[in-house]
N, C-alpha and C. Protein backbone atom coordinates (compact mmCIF):
# COMPACT_ATOMS: atom_id res chain seq x y z
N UNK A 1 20.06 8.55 4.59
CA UNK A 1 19.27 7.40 4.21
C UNK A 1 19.36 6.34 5.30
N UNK A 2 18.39 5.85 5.49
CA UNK A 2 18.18 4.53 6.55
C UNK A 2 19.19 3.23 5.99
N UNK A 3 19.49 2.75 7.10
CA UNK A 3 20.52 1.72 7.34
C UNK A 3 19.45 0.30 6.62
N UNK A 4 20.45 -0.96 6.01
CA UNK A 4 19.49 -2.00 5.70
C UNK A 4 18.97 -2.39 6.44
N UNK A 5 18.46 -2.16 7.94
CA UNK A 5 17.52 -2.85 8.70
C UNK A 5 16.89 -1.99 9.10
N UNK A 6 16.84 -0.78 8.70
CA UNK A 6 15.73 0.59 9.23
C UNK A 6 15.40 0.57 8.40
N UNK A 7 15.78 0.03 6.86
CA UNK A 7 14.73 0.24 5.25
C UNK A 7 13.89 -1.29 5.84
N UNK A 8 14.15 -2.19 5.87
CA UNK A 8 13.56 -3.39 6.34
C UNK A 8 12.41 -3.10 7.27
N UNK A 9 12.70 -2.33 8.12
CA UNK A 9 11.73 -1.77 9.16
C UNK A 9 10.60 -1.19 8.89
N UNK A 10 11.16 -0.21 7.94
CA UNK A 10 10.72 0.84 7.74
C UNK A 10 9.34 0.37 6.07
N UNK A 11 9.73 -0.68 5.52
CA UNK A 11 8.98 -1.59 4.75
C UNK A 11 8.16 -2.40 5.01
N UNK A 12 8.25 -3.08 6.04
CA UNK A 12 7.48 -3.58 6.94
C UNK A 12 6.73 -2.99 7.85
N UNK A 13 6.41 -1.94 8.28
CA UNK A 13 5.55 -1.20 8.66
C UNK A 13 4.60 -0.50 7.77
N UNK A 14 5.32 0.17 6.89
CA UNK A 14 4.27 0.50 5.79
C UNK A 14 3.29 -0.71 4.99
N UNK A 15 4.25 -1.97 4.99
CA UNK A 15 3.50 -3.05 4.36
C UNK A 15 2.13 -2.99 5.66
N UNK A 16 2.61 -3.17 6.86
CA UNK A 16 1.15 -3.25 7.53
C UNK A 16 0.27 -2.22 7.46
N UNK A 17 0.98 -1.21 7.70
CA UNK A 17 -0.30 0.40 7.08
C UNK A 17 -1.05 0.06 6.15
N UNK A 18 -0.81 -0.13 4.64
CA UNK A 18 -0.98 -0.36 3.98
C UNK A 18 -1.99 -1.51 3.81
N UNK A 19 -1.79 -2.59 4.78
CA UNK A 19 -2.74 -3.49 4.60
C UNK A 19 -4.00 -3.19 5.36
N UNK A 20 -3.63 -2.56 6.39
CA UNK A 20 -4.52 -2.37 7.20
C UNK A 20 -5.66 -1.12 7.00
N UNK A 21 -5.15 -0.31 5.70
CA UNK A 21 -5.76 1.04 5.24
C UNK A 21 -6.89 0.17 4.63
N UNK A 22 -6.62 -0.82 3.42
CA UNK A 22 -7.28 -1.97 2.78
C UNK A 22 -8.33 -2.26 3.09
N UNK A 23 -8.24 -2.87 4.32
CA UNK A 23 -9.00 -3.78 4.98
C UNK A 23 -10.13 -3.18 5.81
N UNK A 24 -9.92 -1.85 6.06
CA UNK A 24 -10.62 -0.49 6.34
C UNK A 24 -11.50 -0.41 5.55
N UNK A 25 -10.92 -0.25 4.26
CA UNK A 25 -11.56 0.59 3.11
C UNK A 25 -12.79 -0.71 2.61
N UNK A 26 -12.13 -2.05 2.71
CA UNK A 26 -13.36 -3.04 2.35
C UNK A 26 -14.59 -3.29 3.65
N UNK A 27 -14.14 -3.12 4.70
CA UNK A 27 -14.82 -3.10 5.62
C UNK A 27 -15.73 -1.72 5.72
N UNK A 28 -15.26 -0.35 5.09
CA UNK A 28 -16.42 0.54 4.95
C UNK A 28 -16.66 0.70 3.88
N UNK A 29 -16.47 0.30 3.20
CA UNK A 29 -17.06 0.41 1.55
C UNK A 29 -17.37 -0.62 0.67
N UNK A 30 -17.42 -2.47 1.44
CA UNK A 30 -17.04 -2.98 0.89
C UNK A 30 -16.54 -3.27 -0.65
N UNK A 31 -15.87 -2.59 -0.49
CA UNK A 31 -14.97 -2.78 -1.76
C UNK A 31 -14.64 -4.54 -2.01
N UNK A 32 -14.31 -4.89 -3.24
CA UNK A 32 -13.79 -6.22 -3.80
C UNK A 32 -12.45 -6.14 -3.86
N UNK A 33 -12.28 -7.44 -3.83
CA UNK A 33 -10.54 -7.63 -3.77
C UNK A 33 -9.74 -7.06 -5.52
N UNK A 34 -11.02 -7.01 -6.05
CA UNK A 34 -10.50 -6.81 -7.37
C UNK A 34 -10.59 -5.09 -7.49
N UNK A 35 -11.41 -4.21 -6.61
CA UNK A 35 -11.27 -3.06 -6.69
C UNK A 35 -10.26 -2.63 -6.26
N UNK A 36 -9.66 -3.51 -4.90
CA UNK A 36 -8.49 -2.68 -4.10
C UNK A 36 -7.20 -3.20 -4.86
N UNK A 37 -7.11 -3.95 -5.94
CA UNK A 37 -5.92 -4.08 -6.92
C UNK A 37 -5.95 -3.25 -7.84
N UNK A 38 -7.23 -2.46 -8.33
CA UNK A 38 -7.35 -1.58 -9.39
C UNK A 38 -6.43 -0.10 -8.32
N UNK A 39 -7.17 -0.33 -7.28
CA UNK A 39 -6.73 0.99 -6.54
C UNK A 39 -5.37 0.91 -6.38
N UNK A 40 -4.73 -0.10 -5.87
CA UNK A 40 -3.18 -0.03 -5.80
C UNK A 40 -2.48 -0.50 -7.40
N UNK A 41 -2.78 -0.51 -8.03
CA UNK A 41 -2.49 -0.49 -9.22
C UNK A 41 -2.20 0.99 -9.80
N UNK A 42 -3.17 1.74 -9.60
CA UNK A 42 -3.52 3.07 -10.17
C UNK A 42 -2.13 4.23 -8.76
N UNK A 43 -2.22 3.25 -7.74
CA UNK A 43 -1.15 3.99 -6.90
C UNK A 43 0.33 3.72 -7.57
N UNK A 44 0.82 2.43 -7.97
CA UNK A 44 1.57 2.39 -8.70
C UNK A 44 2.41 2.88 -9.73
N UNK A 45 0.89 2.75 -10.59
CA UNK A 45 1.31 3.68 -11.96
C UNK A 45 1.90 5.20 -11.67
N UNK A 46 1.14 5.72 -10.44
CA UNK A 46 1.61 7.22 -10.30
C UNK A 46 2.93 7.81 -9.58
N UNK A 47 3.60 6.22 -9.06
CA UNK A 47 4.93 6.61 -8.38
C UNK A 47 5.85 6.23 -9.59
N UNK A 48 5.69 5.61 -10.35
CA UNK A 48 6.42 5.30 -11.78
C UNK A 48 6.47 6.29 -12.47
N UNK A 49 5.46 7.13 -12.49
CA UNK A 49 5.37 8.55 -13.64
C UNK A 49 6.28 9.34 -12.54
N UNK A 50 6.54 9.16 -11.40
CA UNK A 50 7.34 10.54 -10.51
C UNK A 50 8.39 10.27 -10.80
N UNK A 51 9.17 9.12 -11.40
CA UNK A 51 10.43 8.49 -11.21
C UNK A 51 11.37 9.30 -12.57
């Protein structure tokens, strides 16, 4: 397992992936800010059911 500043790292990079997948997805689809909360919402729910 990663050290507390390689999980830090390693969170912070995905936080930018993540934003930047977003911002993609509204820029080719414009999607609404309220769709891409349904969408990460629905990503949510499905790492909770793996747990």
């Amino acid at each position: 397992m990663a050290n507390p500043d390689q999980k830090t790292i390693l969170i912070d990079n995905a936080f930018e992936e993540i934003k930047n997948i977003c911002k993609n997805l509204q820029k080719d689809t414009y999607a609404s800010n309220s769709e891409l909360k349904s969408l990460l919402k629905l990503i949510i729910n499905e790492l909770e059911e793996k747990e």
